[in-house]
N, C-alpha and C. Protein backbone atom coordinates (compact mmCIF):
# COMPACT_ATOMS: atom_id res chain seq x y z
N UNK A 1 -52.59 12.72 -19.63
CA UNK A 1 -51.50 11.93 -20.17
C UNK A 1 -50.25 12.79 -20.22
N UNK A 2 -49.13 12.23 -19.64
CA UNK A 2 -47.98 13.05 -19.38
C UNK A 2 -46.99 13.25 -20.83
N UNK A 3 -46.40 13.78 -21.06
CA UNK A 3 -45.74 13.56 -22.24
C UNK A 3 -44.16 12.64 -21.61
N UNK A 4 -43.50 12.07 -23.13
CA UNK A 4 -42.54 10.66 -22.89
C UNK A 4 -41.53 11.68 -21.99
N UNK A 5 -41.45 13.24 -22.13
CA UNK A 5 -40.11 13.28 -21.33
C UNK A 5 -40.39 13.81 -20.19
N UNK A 6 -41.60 13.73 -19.54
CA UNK A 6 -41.74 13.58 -18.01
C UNK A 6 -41.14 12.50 -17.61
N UNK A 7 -41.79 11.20 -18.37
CA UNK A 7 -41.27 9.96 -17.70
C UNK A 7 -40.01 9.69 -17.50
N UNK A 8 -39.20 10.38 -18.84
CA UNK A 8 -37.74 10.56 -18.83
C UNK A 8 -37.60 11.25 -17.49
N UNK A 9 -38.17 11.97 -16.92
CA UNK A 9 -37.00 12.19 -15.67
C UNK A 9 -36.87 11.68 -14.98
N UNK A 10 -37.39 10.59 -14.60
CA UNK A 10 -37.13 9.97 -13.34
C UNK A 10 -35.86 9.05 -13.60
N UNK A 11 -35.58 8.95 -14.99
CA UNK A 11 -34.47 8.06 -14.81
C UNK A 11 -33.23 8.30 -14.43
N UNK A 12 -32.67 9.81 -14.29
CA UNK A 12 -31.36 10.33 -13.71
C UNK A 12 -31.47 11.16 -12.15
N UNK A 13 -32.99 10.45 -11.67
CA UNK A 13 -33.14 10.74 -10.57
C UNK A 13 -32.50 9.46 -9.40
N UNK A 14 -31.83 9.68 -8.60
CA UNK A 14 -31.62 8.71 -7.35
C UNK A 14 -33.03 8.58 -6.54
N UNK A 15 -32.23 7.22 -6.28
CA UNK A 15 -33.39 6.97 -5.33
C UNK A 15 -34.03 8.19 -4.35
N UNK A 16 -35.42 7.86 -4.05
CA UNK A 16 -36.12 8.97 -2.94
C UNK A 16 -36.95 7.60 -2.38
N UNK A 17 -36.53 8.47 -0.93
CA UNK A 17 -37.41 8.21 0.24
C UNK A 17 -38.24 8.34 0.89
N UNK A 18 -38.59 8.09 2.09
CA UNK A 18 -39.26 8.93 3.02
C UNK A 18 -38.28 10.42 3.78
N UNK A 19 -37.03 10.02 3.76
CA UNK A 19 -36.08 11.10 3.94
C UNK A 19 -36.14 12.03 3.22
N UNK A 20 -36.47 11.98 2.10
CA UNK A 20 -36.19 13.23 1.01
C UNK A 20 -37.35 13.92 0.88
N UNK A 21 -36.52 15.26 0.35
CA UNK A 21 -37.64 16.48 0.20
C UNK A 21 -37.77 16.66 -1.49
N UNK A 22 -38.94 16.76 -1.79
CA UNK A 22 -39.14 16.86 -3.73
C UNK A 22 -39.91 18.66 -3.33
N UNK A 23 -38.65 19.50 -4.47
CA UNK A 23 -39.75 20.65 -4.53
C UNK A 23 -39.65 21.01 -5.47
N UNK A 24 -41.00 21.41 -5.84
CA UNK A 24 -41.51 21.82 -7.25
C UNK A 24 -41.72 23.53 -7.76
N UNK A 25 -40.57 23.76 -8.52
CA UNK A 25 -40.43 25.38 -8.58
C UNK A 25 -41.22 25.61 -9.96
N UNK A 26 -42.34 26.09 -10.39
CA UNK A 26 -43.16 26.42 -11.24
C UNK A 26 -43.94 25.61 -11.14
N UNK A 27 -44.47 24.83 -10.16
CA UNK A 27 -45.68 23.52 -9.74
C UNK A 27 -46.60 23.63 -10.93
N UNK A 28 -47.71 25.04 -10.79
CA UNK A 28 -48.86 24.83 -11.62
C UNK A 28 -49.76 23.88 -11.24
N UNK A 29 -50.19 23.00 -12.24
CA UNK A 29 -51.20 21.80 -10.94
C UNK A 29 -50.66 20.58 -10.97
N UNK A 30 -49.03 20.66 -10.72
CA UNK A 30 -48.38 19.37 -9.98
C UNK A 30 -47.99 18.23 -10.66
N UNK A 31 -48.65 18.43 -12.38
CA UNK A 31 -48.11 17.38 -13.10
C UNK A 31 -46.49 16.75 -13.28
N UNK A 32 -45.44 17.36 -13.04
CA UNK A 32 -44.31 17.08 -13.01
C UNK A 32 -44.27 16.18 -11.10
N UNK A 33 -44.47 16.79 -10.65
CA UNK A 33 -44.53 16.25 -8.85
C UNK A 33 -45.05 14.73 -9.37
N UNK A 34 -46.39 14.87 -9.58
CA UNK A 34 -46.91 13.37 -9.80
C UNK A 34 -46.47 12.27 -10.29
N UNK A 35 -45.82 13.06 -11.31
CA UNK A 35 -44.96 11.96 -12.20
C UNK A 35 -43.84 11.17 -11.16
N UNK A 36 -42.95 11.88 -10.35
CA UNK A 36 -42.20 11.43 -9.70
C UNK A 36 -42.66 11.05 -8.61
N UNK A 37 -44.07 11.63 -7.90
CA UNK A 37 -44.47 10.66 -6.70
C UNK A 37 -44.67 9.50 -6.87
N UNK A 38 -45.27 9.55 -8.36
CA UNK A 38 -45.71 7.78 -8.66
C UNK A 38 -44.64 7.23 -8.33
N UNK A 39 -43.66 7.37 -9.22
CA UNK A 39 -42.87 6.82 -8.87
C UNK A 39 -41.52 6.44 -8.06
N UNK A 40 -42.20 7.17 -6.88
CA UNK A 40 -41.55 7.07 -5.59
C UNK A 40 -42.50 7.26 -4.64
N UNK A 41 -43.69 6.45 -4.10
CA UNK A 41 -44.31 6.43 -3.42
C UNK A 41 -44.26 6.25 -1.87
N UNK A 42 -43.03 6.61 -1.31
CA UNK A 42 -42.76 6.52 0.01
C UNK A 42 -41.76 7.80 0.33
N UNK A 43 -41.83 8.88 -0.87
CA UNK A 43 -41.19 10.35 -1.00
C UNK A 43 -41.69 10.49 0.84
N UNK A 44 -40.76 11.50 1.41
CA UNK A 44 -41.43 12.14 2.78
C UNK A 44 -41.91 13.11 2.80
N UNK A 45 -41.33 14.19 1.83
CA UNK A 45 -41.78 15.87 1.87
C UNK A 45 -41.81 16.20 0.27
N UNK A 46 -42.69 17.30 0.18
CA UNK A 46 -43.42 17.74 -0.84
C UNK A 46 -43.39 19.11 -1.03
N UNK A 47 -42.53 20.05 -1.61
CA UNK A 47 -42.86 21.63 -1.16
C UNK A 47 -43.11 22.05 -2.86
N UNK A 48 -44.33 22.25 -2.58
CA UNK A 48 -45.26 22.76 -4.44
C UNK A 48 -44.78 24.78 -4.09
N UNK A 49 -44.08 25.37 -5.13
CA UNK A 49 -44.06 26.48 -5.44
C UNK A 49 -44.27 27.05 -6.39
N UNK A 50 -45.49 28.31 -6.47
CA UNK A 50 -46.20 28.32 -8.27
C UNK A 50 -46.96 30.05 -7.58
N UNK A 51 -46.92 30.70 -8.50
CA UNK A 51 -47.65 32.47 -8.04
C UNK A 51 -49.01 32.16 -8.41
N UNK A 52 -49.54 30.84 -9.11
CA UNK A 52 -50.58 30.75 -9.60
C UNK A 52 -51.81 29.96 -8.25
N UNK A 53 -51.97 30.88 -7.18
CA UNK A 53 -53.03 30.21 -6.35
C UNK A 53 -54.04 28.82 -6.06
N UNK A 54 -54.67 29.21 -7.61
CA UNK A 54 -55.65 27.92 -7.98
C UNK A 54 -54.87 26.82 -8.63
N UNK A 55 -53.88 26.97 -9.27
CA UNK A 55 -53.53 26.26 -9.82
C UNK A 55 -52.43 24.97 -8.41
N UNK A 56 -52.12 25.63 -7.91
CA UNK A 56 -51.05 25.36 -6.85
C UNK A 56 -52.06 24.78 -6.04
N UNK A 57 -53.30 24.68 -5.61
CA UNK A 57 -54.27 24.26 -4.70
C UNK A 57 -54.55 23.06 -4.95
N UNK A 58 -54.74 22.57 -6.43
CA UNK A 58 -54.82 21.59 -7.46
C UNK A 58 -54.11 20.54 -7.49
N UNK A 59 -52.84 21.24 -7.27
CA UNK A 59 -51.43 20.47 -7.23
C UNK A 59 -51.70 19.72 -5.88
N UNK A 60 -52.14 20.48 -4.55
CA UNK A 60 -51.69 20.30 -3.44
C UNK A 60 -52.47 18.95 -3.11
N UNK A 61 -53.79 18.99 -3.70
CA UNK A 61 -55.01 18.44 -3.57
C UNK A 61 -54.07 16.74 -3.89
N UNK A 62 -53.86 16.93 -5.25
CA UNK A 62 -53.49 15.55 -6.50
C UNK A 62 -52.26 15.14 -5.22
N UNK A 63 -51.04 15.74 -5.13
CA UNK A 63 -50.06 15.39 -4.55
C UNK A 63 -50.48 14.49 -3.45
N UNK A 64 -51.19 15.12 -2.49
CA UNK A 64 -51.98 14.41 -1.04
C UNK A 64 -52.42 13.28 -1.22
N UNK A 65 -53.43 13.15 -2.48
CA UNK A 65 -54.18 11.89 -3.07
C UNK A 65 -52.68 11.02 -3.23
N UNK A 66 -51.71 11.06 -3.95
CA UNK A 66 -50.74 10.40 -4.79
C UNK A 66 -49.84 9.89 -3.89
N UNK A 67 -49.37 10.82 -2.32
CA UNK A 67 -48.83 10.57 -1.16
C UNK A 67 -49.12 10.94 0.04
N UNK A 68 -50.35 9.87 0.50
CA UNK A 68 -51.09 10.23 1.67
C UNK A 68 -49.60 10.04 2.73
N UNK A 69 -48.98 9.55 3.22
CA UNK A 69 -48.03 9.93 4.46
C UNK A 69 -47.16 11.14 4.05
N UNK A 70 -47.00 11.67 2.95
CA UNK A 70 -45.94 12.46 2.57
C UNK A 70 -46.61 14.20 3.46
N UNK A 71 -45.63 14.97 3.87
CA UNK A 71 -45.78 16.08 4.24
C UNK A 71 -45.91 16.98 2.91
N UNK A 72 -47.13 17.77 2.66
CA UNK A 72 -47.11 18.51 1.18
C UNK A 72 -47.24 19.76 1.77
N UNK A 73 -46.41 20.48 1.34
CA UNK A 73 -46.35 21.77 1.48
C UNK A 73 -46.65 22.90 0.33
N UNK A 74 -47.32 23.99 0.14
CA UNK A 74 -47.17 24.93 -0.61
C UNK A 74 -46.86 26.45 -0.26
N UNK A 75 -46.16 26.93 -1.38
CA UNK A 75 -45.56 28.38 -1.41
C UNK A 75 -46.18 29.15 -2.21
N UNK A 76 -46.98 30.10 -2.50
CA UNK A 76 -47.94 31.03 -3.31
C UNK A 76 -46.57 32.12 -3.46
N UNK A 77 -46.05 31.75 -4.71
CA UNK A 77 -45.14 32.99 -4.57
C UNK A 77 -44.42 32.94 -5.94
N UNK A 78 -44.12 33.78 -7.17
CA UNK A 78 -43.08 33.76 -7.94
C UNK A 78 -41.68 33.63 -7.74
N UNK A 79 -40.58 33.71 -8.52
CA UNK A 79 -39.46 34.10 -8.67
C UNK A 79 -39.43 35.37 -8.14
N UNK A 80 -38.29 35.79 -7.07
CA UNK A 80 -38.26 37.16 -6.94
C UNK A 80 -39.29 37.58 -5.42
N UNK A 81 -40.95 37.07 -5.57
CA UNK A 81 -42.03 37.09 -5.16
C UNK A 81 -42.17 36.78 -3.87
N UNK A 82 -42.74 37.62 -2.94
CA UNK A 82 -43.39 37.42 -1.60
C UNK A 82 -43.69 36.37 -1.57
N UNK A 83 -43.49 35.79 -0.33
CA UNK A 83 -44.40 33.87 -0.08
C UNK A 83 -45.27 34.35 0.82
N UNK A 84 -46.46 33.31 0.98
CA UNK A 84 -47.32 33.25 1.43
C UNK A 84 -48.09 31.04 1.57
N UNK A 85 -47.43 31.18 2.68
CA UNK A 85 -47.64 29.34 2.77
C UNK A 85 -49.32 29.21 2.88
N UNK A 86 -49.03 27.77 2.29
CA UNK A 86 -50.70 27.31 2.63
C UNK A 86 -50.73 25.89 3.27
């Protein structure tokens, strides 16, 4: 269960498309992403960024489920931090 001011964000968000890119800088396991895939279910791109491996895998997993046409991407990497895509 998300808390009320996740849901709050989507409301000073513009519309998203299939054109648009959503990226998630401290992902973790994607609960903020989800919130806004729901509710934009025809998003095009997905880029999850989090230093936390397992946790970011989680994310990648839920996101895919939430937007099967969407391109999901992940970055294994902190602030500052080496990337390493998956």
């Amino acid at each position: 269960r998300e808390p009320e001011h996740y849901r709050e964000l989507l409301l000073p968000l513009p519309p998203l498309d299939r054109d648009d890119h959503l990226v998630d800088v401290g992902a973790g396991t994607g609960k903020l992403a989800r919130v806004i895939a729901r509710g934009y279910p025809r998003l095009g791109r997905v880029t999850l960024l989090d230093p936390n491996g397992e946790k970011l895998a989680v994310a990648a997993v839920r996101l895919r489920e939430d937007l099967p046409r969407a391109v999901v991407r992940t970055r294994n990497a902190g602030i500052g931090g080496r990337t390493a895509g998956a």
